[in-house]
Protein backbone atom coordinates (compact mmCIF):
# COMPACT_ATOMS: atom_id res chain seq x y z
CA UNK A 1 -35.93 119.56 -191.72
CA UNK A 2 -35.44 119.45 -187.90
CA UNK A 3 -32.01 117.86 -186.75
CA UNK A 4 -30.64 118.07 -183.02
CA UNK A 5 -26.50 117.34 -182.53
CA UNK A 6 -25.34 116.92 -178.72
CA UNK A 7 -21.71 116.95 -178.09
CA UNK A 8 -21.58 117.42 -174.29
CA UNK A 9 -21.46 114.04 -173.62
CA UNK A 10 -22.31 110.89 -175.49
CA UNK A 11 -22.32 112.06 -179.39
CA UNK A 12 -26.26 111.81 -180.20
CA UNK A 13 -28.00 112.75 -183.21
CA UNK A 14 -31.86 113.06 -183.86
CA UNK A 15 -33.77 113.32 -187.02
CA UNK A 16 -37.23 113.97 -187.96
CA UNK A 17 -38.17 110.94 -186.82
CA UNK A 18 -36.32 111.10 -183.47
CA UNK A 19 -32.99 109.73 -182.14
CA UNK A 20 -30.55 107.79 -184.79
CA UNK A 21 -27.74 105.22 -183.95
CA UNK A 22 -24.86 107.70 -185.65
CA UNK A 23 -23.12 104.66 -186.65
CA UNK A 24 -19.37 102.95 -185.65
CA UNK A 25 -17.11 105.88 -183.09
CA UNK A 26 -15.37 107.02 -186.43
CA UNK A 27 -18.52 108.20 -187.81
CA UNK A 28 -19.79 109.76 -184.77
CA UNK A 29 -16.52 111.88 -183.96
CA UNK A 30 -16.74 112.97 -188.24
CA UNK A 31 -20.44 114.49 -186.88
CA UNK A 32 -18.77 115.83 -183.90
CA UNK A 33 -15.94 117.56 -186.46
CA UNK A 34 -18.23 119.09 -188.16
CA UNK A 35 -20.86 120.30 -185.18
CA UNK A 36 -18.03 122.08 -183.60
CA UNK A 37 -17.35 123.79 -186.51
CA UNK A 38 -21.19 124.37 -187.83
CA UNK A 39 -21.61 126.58 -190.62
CA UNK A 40 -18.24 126.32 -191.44
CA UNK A 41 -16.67 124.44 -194.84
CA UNK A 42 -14.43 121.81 -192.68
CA UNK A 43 -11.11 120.61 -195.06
CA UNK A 44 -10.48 117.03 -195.54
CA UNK A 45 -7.00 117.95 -194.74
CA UNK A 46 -8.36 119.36 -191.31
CA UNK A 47 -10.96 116.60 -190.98
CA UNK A 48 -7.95 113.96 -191.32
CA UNK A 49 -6.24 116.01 -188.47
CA UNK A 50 -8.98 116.16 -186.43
CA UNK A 51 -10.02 112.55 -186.73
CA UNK A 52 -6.26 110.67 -186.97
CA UNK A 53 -3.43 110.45 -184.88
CA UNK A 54 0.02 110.69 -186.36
CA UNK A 55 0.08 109.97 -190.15
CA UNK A 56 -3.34 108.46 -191.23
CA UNK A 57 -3.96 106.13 -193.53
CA UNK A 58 -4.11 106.21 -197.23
CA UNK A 59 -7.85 105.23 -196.88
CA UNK A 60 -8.42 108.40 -195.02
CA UNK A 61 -10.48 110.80 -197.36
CA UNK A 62 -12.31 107.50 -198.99
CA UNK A 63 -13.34 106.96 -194.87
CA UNK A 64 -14.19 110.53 -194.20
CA UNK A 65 -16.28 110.43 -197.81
CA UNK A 66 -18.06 107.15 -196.94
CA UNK A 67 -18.92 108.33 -193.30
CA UNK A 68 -20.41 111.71 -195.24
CA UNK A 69 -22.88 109.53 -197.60
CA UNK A 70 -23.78 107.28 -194.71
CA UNK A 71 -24.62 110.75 -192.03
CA UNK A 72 -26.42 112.26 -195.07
CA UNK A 73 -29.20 109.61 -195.10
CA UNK A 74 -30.13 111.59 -192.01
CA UNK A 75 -29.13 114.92 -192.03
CA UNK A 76 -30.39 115.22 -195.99
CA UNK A 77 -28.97 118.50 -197.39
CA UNK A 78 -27.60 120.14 -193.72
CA UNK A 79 -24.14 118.57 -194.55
CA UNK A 80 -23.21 120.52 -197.86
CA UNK A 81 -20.33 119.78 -199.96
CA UNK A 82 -17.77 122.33 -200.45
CA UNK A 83 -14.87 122.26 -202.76
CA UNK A 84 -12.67 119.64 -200.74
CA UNK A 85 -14.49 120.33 -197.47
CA UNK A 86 -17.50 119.65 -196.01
CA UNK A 87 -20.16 121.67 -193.64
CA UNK A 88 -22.86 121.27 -191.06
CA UNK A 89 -25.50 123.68 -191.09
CA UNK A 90 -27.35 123.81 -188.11
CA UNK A 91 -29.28 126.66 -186.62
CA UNK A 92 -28.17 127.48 -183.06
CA UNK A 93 -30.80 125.67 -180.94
CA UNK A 94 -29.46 122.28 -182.94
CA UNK A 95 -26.49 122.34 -181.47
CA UNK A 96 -26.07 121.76 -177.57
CA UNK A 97 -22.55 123.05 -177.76
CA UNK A 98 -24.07 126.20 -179.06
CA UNK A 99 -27.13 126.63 -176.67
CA UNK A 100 -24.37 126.52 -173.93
CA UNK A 101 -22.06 128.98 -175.10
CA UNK A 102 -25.21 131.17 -175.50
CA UNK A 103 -26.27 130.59 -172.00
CA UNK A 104 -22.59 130.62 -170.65
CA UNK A 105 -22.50 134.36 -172.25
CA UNK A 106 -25.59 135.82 -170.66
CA UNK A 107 -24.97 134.74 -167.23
CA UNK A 108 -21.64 135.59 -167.34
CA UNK A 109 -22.38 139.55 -168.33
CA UNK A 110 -25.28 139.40 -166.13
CA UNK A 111 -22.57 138.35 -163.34
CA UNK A 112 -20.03 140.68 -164.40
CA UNK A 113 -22.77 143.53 -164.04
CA UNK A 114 -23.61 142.56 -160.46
CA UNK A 115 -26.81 140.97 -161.44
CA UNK A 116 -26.26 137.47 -159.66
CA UNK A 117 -30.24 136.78 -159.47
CA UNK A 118 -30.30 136.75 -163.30
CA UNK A 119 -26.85 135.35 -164.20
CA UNK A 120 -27.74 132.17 -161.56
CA UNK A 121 -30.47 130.87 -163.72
CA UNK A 122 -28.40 131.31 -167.09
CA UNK A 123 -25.38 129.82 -165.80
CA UNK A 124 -27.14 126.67 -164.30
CA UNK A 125 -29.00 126.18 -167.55
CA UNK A 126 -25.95 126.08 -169.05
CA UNK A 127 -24.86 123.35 -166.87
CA UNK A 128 -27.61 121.14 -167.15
CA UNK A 129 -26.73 120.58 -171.00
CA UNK A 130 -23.67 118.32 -169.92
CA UNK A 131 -24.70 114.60 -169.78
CA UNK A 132 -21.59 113.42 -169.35
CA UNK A 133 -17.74 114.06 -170.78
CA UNK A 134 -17.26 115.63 -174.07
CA UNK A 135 -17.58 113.24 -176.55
CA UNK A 136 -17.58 110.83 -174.67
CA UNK A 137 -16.66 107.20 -176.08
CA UNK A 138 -14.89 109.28 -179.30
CA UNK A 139 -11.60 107.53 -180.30
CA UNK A 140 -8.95 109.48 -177.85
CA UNK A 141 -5.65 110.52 -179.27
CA UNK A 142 -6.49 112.33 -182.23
CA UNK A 143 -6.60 116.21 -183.05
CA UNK A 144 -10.58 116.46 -182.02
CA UNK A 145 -8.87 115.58 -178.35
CA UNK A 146 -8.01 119.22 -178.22
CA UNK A 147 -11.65 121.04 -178.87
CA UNK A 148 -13.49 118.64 -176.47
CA UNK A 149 -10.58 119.16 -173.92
CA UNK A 150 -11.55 123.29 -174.55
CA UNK A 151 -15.31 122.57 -173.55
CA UNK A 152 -14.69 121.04 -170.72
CA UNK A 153 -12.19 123.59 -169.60
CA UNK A 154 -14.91 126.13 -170.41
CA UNK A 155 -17.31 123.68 -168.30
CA UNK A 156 -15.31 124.26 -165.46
CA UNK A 157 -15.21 127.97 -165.74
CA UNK A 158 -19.01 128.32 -165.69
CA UNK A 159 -19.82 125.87 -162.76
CA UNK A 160 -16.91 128.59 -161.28
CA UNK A 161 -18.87 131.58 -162.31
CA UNK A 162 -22.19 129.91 -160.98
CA UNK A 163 -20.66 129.23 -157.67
CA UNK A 164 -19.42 133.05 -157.74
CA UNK A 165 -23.29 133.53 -158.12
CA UNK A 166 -24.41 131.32 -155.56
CA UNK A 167 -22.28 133.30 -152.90
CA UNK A 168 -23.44 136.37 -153.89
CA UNK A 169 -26.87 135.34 -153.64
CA UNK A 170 -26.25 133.87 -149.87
CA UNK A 171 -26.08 130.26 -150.88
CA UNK A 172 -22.87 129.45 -148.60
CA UNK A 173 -23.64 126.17 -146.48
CA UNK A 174 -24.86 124.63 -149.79
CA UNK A 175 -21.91 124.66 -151.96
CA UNK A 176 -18.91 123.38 -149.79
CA UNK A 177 -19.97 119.79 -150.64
CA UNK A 178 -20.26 120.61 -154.38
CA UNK A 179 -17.11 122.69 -154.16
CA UNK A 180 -15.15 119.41 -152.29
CA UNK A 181 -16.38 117.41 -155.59
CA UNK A 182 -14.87 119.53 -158.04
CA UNK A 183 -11.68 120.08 -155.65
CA UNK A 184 -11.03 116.12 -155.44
CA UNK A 185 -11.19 116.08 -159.57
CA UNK A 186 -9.02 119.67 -160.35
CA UNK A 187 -7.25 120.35 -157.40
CA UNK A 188 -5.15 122.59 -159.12
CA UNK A 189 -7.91 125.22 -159.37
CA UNK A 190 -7.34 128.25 -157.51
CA UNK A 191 -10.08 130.19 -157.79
CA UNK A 192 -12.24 126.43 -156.72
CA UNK A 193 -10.03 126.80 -153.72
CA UNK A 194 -10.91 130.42 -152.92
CA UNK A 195 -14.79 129.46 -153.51
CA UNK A 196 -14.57 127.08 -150.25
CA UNK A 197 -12.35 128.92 -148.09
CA UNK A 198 -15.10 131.82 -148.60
CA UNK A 199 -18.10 129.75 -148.41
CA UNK A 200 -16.87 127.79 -145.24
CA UNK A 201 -15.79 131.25 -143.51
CA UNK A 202 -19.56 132.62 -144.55
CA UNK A 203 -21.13 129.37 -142.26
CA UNK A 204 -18.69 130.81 -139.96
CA UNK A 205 -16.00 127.62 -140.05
CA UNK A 206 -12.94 129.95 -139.96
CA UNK A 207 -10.71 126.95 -138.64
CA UNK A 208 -12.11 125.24 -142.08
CA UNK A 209 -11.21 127.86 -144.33
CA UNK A 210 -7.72 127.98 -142.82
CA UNK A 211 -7.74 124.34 -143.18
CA UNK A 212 -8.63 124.71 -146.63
CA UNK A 213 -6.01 127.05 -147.76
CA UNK A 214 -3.24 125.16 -145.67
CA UNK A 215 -4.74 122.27 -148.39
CA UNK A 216 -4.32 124.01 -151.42
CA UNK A 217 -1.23 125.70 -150.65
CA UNK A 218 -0.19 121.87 -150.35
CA UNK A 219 -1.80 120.58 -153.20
CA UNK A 220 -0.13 123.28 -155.46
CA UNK A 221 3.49 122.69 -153.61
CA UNK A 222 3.12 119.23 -154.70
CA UNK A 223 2.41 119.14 -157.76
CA UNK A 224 3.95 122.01 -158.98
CA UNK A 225 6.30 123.31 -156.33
CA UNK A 226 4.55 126.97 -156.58
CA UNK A 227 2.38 129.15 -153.63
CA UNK A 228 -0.81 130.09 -153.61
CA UNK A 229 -1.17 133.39 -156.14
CA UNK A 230 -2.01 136.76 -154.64
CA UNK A 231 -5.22 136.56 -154.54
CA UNK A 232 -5.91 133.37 -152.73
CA UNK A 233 -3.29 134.82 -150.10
CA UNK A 234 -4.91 137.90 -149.70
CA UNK A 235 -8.37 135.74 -148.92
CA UNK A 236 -6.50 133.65 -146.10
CA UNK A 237 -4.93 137.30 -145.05
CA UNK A 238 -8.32 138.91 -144.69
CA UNK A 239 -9.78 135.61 -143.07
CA UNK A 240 -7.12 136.14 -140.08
CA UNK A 241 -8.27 139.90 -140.30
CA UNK A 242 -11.89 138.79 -139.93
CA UNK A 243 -12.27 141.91 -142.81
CA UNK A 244 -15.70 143.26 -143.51
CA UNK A 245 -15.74 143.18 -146.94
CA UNK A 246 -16.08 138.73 -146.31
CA UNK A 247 -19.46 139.78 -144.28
CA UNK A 248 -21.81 136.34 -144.89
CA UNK A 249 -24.67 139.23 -144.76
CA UNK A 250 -23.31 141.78 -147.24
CA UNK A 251 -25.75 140.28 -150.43
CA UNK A 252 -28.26 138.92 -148.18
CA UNK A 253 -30.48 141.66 -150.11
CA UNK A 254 -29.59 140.31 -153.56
CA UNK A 255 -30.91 137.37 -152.44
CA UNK A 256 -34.17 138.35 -150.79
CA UNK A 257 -34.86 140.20 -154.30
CA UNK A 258 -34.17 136.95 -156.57
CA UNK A 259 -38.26 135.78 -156.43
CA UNK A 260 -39.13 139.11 -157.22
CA UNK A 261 -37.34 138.99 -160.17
CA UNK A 262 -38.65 136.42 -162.03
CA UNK A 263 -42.36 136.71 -163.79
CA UNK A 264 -44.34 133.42 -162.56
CA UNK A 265 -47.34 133.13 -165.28
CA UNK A 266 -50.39 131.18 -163.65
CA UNK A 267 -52.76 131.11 -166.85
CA UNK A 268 -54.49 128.35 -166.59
CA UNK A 269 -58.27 128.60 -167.45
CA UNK A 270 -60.36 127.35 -164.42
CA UNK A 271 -60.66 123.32 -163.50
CA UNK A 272 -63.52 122.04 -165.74
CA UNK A 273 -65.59 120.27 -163.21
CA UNK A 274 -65.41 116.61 -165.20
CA UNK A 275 -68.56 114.55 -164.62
CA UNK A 276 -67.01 111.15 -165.99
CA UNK A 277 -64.53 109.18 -167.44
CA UNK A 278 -61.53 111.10 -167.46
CA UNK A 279 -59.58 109.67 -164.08
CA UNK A 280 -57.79 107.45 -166.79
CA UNK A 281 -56.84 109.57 -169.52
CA UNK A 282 -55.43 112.07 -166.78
CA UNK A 283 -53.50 109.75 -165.08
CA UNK A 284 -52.07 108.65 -168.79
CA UNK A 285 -51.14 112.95 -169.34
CA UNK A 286 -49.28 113.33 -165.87
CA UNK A 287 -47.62 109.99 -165.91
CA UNK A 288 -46.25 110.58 -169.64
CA UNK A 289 -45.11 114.56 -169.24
CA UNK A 290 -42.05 112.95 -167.92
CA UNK A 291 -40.84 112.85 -171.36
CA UNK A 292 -41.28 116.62 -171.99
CA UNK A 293 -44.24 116.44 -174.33
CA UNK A 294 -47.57 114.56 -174.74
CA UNK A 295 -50.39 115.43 -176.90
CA UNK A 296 -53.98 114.42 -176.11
CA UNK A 297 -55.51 114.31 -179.53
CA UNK A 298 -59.48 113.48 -180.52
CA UNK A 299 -62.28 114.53 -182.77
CA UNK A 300 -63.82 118.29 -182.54
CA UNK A 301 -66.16 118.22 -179.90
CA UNK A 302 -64.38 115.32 -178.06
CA UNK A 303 -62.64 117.80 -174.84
CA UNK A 304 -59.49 117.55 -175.53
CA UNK A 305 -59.21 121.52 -174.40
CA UNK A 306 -60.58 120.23 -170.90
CA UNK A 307 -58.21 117.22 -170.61
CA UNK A 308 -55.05 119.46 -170.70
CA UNK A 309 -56.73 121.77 -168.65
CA UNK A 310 -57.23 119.26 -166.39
CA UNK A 311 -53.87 117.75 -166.55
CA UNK A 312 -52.50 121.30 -166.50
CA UNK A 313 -54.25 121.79 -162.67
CA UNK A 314 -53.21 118.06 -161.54
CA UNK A 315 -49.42 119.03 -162.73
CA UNK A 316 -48.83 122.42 -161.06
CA UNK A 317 -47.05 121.87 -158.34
CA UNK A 318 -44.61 120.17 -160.86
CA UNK A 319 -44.09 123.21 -162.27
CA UNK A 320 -43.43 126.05 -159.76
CA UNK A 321 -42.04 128.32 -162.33
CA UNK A 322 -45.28 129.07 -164.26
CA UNK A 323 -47.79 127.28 -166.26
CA UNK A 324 -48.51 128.70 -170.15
CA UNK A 325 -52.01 128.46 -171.73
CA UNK A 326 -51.30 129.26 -175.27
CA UNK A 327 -53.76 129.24 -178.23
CA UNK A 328 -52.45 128.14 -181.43
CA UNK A 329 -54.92 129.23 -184.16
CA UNK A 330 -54.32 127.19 -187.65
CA UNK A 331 -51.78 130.27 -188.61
CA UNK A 332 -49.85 130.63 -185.91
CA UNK A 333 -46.36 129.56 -186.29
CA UNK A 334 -43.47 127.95 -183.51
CA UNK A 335 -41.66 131.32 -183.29
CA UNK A 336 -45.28 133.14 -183.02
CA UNK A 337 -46.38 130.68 -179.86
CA UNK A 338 -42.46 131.24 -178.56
CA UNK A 339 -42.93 134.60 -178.46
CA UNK A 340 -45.97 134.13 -176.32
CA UNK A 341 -44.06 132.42 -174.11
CA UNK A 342 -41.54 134.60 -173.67
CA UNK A 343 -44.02 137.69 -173.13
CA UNK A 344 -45.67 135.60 -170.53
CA UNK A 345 -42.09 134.71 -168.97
CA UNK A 346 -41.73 138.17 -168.43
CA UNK A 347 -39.37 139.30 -171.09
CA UNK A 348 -39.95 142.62 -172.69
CA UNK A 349 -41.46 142.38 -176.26
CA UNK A 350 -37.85 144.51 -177.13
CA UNK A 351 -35.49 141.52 -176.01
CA UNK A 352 -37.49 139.11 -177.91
CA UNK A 353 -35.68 138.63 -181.42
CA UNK A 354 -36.80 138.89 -184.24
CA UNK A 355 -35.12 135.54 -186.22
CA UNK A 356 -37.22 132.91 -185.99
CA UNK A 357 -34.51 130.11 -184.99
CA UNK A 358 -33.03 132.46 -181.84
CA UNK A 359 -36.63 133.47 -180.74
CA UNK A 360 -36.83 129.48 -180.29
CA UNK A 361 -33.26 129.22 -179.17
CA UNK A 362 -33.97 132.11 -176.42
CA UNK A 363 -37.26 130.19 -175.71
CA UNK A 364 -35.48 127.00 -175.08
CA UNK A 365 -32.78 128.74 -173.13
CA UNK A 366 -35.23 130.35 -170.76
CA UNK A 367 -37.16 127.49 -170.24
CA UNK A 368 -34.14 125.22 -169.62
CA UNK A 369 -33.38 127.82 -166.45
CA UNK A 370 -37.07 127.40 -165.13
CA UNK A 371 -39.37 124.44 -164.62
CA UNK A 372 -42.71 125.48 -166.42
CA UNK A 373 -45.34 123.94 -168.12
CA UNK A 374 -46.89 125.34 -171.51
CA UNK A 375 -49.85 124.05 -173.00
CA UNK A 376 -50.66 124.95 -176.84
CA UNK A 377 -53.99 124.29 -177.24
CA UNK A 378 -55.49 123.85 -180.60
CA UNK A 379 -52.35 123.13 -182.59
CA UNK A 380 -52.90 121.58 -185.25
CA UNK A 381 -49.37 120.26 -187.46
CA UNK A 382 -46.02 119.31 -186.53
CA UNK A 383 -44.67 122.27 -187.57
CA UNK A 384 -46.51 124.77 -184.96
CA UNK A 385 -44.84 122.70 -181.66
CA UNK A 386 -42.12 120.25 -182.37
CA UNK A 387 -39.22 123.20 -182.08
CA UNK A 388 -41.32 124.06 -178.82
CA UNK A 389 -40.12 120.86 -176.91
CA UNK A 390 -37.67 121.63 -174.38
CA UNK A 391 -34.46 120.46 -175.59
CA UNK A 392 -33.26 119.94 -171.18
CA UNK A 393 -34.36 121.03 -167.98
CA UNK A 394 -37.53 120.67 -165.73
CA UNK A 395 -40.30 122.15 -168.55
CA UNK A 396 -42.98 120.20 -170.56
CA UNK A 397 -44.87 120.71 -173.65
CA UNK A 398 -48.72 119.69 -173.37
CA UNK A 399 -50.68 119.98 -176.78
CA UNK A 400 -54.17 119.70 -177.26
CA UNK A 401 -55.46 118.85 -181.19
CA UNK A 402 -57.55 116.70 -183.78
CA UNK A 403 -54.51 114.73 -184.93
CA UNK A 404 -52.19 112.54 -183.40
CA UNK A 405 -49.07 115.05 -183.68
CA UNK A 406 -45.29 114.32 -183.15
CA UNK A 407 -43.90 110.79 -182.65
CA UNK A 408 -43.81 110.98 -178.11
CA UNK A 409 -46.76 110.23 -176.04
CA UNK A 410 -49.92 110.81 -177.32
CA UNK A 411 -53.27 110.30 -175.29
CA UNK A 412 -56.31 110.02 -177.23
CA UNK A 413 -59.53 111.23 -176.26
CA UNK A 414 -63.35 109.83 -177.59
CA UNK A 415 -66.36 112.04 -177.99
CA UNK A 416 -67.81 110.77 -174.62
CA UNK A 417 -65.44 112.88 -172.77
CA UNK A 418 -67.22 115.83 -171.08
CA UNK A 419 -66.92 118.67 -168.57
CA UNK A 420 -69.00 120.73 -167.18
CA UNK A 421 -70.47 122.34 -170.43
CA UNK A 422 -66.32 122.91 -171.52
CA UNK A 423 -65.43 120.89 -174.88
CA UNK A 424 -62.30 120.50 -176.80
C-alpha cells in the first residue's frame, strides 16, 4: 500500500486512491504526531502532550483512540498499535519532512566540501517541498508547536546555505531581492545580513553594503541591545579594506563548470512522421503533463509508443534537463526503471542503492532538483510507475500501455492511429 504524508505546509494525506480530506484539525495534527516521529511507537502520554495545551481533558486518550480508527480507514495497517502507543510506518519518500532532511543533508556536505555546483541543486530541491508554514492551520498552542517551530528554523538554515551556494557560484545581483524578503521576516539573522552586504558589494554597491550593515547593526541594537558578532564586523571591516578575498570574480570558475556537471540525457527515439489523426490526442498529452503524469493507453497495435514519442518531441523544451525513454518489459519493477533513470541522470551505478524504497527516494530527490521528462513505455500495472511520479518539482511521468493505469490523466488511443510504419 502506497501512502504520501506532507507536513511542510497544509497537513495532506494521500491514499491509493489519491488525496483524502484527513478529517477535523485534531485529527490532522494526531497524523502530523505521528509523521514526525515515523517508525517510532508514539505514547499516548506523549501524544496528549503533543496535541493539548495545559492539562487536557479526561476525553483525551478516547480522542486520540477515535482519531486512530478513523486515520486507519486510510492508512490500513501503516499505523500499528503498540502497547499504549501508536506508530506510523512510512518509508522515506512518504514523508515530505523526510525527503527534505535527505536533500538538506546532501547539499549541505556537498557545500561544506566546496562543491557549490552540486550542493545548489540539492539544497533548492529541498526548498521546493515547502508549500506553505509547517502545519499550517494545526491548532497552535500545544506541544506539536515546538517540532514544526524546529522545521522551519531548519527551513531557514537551508535557504541560508543555498544562498551561500548561489554566491559561490557567481549568482550576486540575483539574490539581494530574495535576501531583502527574508531580512523584512527574520531580521535578527546575522548570517542573512552578511549574505546581502556580500552580494551587494559583489554588484559593486559598496555604499549598499555599508548601508546594510549600518541596518543590521540597528536592527540588532533594537531589539536586543547587542552589536553585530565578529564575523559580520569583520565583513564591514574588509568591505572598507576593499580585501581580495571579497573578489566578485574569485568562483567565477565554479560557475562556468556547473553545466558541465550535470549529465543531460536526450533519448528520445526519432519523431514518427504521423500521417493522421493525432493533432488531438497530442494536444490532450502536452496540455495534461501539467499534472506530472499522463498515460496514453490503447489496444496492441494501436501507437501508443508513437504518441508519447510524439508528445515527448512537442514537450522538450519543457524539459531542459533531459528527456528519459525507458522500456518497461512485463518484469521490470519501479526500483528497476528508477535505476534507469538514475544511470541515465548520470549517477554512477555505485551511488545507486540498493533498497528499493531509497533507490525511489534518491530518484525522486534528483528529479525534484532537475526538470526532466521520463517516458516508460510499455508498462503495463500500477505497480511498475505509480512510485515513479514526481512527488515536486518541474519533472513529468509519461507512460505508454494497453490499460488505463493510475487514477491522473489518461489519453486513450484507437487502432486508427498510425505513424510512419512505427506502432505502439
Amino acid at each position: 500500500m502506497s501512502i504520501m504524508v506532507r507536513l511542510l505546509g497544509p497537513v495532506e494525506l494521500r491514499g491509493e486512491d489519491g488525496p483524502v480530506d484527513p478529517g477535523p484539525a485534531k485529527r490532522r495534527a494526531v497524523l502530523a504526531a505521528l509523521a514526525l516521529h515515523a517508525d517510532r511507537p508514539v505514547t499516548l502520554n506523549r501524544l496528549t502532550d503533543l496535541l493539548w495545551a495545559g492539562e487536557p481533558p479526561a476525553s483525551a486518550v478516547a480522542n486520540i483512540r477515535n482519531h486512530v480508527a478513523a486515520l486507519r480507514r486510510t492508512v490500513g495497517d501503516r499505523l500499528v498499535s503498540r502497547l499504549g502507543a501508536y506508530q506510523l510506518v512510512l518509508a522515506p519518500h512518504e514523508l515530505d519532512v523526510t525527503e527534505f532532511q535527505q536533500l538538506a543533508d546532501r547539499g549541505r556536505a556537498a557545500l561544506a566540501a566546496g562543491e557549490a555546483t552540486r550542493a545548489e541543486p540539492e539544497l533548492a530541491a529541498a526548498l521546493r517541498l515547502w508549500r506553505g508554514p509547517a502545519g499550517s492551520g494545526l491548532p497552535a498552542g500545544a506541544g506539536l508547536d515546538a517540532l514544526l517551530a524546529g522545521l522551519e528554523a531548519d527551513r531557514q538554515r537551508v535557504l541560508e546555505d543555498l544562498i551561500d551556494a548561489r554566491l559561490d557560484l557567481g549568482y550576486a545581483g540575483e539574490l539581494v531581492p530574495p535576501l531583502r524578503d527574508h531580512l523584512a521576516g527574520h531580521p535578527l539573522r546575522e548570517r542573512a545580513w552578511a549574505q546581502l552586504m556580500l552580494a551587494l558589494y559583489r554588484t559593486g554597491d559598496l555604499a549598499a553594503a555599508l548601508s546594510a550593515y549600518r541596518q543590521a547593526q540597528s536592527e540588532l541594537r533594537s531589539q536586543l541591545g547587542v552589536d553585530p558578532g565578529r564575523e559580520l564586523a569583520d565583513l564591514h571591516a574588509a568591505m572598507l579594506d576593499r580585501a581580495p578575498r571579497l573578489d566578485p570574480w574569485a568562483r567565477q570558475s565554479v560557475r562556468r563548470g556547473r553545466a558541465a556537471a550535470v549529465e543531460v540525457p536526450r533519448e528520445l527515439p526519432p519523431d514518427p512522421p504521423f500521417l493522421d489523426g493525432v493533432d488531438e490526442a497530442t494536444a490532450a498529452v502536452v496540455d495534461g503533463i501539467g499534472s506530472g503524469a499522463v498515460v496514453v493507453h490503447g489496444p496492441a497495435g494501436s501507437g501508443t509508443t508513437s504518441l508519447v514519442t510524439r508528445a515527448g518531441h512537442r514537450l522538450a523544451e519543457r524539459f531542459p534537463d533531459g528527456q528519459v525513454f525507458a522500456v518497461a518489459g512485463t518484469r521490470s519493477s519501479a526500483a528497476a526503471l528508477a535505476g534507469r533513470v538514475l544511470r541515465a541522470l548520470g549517477v554512477p551505478a555505485g551511488e545507486i542503492p540498493e533498497q528499493a524504497d531509497e533507490r525511489i527516494g534518491r530518484y525522486r530527490s534528483l528529479l525534484a532538483a532537475r526538470r526532466v521528462l521520463v517516458i516508460v513505455d510499455g508498462a503495463a500495472e500500477d505497480g511498475q510507475v505509480r512510485a515513479l511520479i514526481p512527488g515536486t518539482g518541474g519533472s513529468a511521468l509519461l507512460i505508454s500501455s494497453r490499460s488505463p493505469l493510475l487514477d491522473g490523466v489518461a489519453v486513450q488511443v484507437t487502432p486508427g492511429l498510425r505513424a510512419g510504419g512505427l506502432r505502439g
